[in-house]
Protein backbone atom coordinates (compact mmCIF):
# COMPACT_ATOMS: atom_id res chain seq x y z
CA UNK A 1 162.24 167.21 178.48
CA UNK A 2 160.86 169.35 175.30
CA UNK A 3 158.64 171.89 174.70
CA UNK A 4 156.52 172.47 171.32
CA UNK A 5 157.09 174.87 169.51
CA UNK A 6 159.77 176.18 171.31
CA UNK A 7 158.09 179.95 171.41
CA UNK A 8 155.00 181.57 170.88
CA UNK A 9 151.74 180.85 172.77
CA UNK A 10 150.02 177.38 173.05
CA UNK A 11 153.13 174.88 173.55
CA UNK A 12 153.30 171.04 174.66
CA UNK A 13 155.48 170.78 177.27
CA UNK A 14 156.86 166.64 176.31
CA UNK A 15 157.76 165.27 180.00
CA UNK A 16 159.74 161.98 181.01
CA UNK A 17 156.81 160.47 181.39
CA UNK A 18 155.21 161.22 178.08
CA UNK A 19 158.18 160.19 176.64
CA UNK A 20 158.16 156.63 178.18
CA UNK A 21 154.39 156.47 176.40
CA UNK A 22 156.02 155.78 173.38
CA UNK A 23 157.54 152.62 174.07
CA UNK A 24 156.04 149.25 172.50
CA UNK A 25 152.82 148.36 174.18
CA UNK A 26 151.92 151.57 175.51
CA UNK A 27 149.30 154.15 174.60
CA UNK A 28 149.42 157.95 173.25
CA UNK A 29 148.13 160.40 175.73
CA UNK A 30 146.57 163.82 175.39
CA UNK A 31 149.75 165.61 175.26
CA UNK A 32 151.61 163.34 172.71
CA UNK A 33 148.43 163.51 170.29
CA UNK A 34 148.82 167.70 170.81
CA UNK A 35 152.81 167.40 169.97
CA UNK A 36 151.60 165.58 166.99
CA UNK A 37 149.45 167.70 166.03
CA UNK A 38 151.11 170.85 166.17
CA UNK A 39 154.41 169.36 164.74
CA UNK A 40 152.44 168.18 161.41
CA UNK A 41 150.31 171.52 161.38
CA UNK A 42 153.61 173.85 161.64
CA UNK A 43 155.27 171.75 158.50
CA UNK A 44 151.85 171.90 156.83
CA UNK A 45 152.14 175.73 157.25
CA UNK A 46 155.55 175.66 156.17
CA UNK A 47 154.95 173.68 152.93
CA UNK A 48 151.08 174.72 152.23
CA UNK A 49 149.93 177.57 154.02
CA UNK A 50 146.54 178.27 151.97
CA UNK A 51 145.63 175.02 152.94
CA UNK A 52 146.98 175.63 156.49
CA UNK A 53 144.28 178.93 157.05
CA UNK A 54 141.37 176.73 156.05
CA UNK A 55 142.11 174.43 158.78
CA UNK A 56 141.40 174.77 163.16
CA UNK A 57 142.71 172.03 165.08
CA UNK A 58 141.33 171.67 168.48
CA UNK A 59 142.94 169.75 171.30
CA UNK A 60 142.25 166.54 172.57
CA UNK A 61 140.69 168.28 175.80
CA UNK A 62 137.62 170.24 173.25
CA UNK A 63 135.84 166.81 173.10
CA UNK A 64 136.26 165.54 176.65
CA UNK A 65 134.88 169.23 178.17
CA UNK A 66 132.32 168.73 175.03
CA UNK A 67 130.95 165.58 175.29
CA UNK A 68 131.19 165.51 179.19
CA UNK A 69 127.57 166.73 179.86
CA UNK A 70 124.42 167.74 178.35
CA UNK A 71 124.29 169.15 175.25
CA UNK A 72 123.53 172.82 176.50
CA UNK A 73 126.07 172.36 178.98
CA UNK A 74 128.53 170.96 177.19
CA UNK A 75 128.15 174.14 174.50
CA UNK A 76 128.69 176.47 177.04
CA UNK A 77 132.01 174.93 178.35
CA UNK A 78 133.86 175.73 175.22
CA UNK A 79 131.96 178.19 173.40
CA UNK A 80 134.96 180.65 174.59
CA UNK A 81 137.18 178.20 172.30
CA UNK A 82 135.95 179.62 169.32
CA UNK A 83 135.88 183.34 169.86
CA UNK A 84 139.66 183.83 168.52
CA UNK A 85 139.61 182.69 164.55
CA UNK A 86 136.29 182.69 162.73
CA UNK A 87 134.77 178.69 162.93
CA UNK A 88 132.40 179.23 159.93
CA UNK A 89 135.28 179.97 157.70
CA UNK A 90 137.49 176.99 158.15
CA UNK A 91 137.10 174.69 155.70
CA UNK A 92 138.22 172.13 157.93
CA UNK A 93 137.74 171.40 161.89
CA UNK A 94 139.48 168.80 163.08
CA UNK A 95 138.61 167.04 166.55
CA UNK A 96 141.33 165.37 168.23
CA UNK A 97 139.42 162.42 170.51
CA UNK A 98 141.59 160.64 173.00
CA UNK A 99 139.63 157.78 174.84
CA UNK A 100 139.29 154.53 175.90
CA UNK A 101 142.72 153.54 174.47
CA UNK A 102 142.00 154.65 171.65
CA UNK A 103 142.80 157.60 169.24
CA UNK A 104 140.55 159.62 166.47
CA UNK A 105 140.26 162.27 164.16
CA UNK A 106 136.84 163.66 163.29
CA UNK A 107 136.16 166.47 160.92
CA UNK A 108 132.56 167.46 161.73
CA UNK A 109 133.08 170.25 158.45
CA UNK A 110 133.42 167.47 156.01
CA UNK A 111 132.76 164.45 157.11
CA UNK A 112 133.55 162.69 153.97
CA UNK A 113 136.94 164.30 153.29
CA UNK A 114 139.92 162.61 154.76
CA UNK A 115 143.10 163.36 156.35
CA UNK A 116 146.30 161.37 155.73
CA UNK A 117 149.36 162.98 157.59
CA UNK A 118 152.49 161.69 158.77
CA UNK A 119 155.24 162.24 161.37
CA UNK A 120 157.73 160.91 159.11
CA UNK A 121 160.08 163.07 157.69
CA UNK A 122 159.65 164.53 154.07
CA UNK A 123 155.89 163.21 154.47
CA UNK A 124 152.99 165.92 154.24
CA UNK A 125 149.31 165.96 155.20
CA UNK A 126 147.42 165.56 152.28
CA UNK A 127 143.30 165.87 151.29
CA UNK A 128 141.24 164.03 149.60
């Protein structure tokens, strides 16, 4: 049905399905939250890029491989996640977590700085 962005590397590839998710009553999946993501980030690096390069956003699927065993183990399954951009030097990391019908945002950086961003038109991610 769509994919996002339509080139480069790393797009969201919107199905029928996913689409249907976004009828009344019904809950966000992995790949909305991603679309969602990435559609805010690209207009954040339109309208702010130095803000944009202190920023990583993971996907929904960092946590779940993460948090799915021990500790150690856990580490190891996405410690190849973090060998392309330089983690320490983000200002801000934020962790997509999809689960249990429910949807977060944690930014284990700064865990007292908030995000408020919007997929409304003419709206920008802003923070505090």
């Amino acid at each position: 049905l769509l994919v996002y962005p339509p080139t480069g590397t790393g797009a969201v590839n919107i199905t029928v399905g996913d689409y249907r998710r976004l009828d009344a009553g019904e809950f966000f999946n992995d790949t909305l939250i991603e679309f969602g993501l990435k559609l805010a980030f690209n207009k954040l690096k339109a309208s702010q890029p130095q803000l944009a390069e202190e920023i990583h956003i993971f996907n929904s699927f960092f946590y779940k491989k993460l948090s799915s065993k021990s500790s150690t183990d856990g580490y190891q399954s996405v410690r190849k996640w973090t060998t392309k951009f330089k983690l320490f030097e983000k200002k801000f990391l934020i962790v997509p977590i999809n689960e249990k019908y429910a949807s977060s945002f944690c930014n284990p950086s700064h865990p007292y700085h908030s995000f408020k961003f919007s997929l409304v038109p003419g709206h920008n991610l802003q923070s505090r």
